[in-house]
C-alpha atoms as a PDB file:
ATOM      1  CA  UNK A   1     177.847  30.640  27.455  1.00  0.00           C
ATOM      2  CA  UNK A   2     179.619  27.035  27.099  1.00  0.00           C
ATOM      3  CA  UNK A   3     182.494  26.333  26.958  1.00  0.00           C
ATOM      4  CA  UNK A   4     184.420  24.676  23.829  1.00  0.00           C
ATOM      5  CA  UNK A   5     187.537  22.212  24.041  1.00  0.00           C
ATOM      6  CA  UNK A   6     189.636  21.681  21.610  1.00  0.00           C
ATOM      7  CA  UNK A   7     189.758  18.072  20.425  1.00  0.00           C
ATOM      8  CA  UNK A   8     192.430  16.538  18.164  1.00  0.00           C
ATOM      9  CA  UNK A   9     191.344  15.772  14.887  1.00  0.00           C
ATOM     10  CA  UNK A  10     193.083  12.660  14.691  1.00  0.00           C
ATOM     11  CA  UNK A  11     193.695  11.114  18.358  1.00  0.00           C
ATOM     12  CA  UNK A  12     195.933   8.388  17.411  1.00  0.00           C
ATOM     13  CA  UNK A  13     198.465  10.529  16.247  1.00  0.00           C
ATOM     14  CA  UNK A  14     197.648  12.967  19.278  1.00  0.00           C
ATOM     15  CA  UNK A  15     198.548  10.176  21.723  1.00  0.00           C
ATOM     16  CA  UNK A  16     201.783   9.793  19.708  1.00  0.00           C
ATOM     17  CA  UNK A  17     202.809  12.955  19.798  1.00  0.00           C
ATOM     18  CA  UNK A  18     202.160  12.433  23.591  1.00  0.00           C
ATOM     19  CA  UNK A  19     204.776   9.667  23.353  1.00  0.00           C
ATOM     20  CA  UNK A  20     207.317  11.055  21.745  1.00  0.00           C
ATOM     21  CA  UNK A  21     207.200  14.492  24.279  1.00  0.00           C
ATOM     22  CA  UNK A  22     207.244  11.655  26.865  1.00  0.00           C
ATOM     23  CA  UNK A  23     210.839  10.642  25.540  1.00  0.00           C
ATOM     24  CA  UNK A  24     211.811  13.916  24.644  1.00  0.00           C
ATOM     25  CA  UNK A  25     210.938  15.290  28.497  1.00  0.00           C
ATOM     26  CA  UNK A  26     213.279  12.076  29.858  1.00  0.00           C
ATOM     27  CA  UNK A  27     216.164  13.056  27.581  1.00  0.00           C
ATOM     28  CA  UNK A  28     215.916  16.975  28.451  1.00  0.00           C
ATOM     29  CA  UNK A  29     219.127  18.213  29.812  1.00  0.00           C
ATOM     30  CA  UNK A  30     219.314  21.359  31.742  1.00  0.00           C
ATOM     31  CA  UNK A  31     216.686  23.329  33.323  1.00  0.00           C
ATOM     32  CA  UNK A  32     215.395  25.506  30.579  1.00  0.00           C
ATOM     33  CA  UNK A  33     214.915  22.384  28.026  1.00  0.00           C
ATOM     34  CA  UNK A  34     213.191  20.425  30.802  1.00  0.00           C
ATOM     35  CA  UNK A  35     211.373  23.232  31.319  1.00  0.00           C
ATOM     36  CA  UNK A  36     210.249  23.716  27.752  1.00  0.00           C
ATOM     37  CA  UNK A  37     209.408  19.779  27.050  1.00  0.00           C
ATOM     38  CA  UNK A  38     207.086  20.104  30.269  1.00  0.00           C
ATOM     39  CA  UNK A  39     204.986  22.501  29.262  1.00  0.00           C
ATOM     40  CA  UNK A  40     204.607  21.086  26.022  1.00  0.00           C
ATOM     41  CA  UNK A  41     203.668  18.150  27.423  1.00  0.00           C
ATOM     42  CA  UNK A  42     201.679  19.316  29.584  1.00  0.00           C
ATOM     43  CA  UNK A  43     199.495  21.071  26.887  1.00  0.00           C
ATOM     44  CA  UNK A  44     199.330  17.821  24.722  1.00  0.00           C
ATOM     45  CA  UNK A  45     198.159  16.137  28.173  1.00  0.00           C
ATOM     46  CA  UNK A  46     195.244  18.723  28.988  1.00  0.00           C
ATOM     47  CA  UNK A  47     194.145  18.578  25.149  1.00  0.00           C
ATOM     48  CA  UNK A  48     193.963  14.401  26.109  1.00  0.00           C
ATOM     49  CA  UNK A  49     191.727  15.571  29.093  1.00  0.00           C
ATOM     50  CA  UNK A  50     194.287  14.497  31.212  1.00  0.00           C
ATOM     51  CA  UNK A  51     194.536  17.425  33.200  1.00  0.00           C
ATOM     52  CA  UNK A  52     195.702  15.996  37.036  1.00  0.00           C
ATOM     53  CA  UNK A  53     198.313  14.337  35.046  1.00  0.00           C
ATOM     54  CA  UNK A  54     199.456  17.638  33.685  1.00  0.00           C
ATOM     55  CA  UNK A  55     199.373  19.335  36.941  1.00  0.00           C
ATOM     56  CA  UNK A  56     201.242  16.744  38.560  1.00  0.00           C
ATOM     57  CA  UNK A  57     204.504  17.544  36.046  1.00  0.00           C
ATOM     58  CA  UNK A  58     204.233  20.750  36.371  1.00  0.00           C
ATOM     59  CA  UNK A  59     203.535  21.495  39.673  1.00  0.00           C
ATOM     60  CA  UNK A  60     207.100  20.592  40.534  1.00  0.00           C
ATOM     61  CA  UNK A  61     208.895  23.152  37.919  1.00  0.00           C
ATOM     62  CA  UNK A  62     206.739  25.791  39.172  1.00  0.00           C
ATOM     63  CA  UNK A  63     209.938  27.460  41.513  1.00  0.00           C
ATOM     64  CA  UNK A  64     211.920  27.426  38.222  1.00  0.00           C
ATOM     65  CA  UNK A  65     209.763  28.619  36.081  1.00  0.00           C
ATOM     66  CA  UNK A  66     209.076  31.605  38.493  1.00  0.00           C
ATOM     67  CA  UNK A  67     213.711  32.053  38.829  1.00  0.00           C
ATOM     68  CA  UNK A  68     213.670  32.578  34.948  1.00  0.00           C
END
């Protein structure tokens, strides 16, 4: 059995969308919407194969992600 990734069709616009979660992640206010833009970016980052990144953001919200 192998294993398939997903792959963005179009990877410019993938890394902009990774841009733009960027910003919206610095402007979150309040635990549950920095929560929320973590994850997503964290999903946009292991999509990039950027994994370790990913991990590193969310490694830290782990304790309030578990409270909720």
């Amino acid at each position: 059995m192998h294993f398939q990734r997903f792959t963005a069709p179009d990877p410019a616009a993938h890394d902009a969308s990774i841009t733009a979660h960027r910003a919206r992640l610095a402007a979150a206010q309040g635990d549950l919407a920095r929560l929320d833009a973590t994850a997503d970016l964290a999903t946009l980052l292991t999509t990039a194969r950027q994994e370790a990144e990913a991990l590193a953001l969310l490694e830290p919200e782990r304790a309030q992600a578990e409270a909720l």
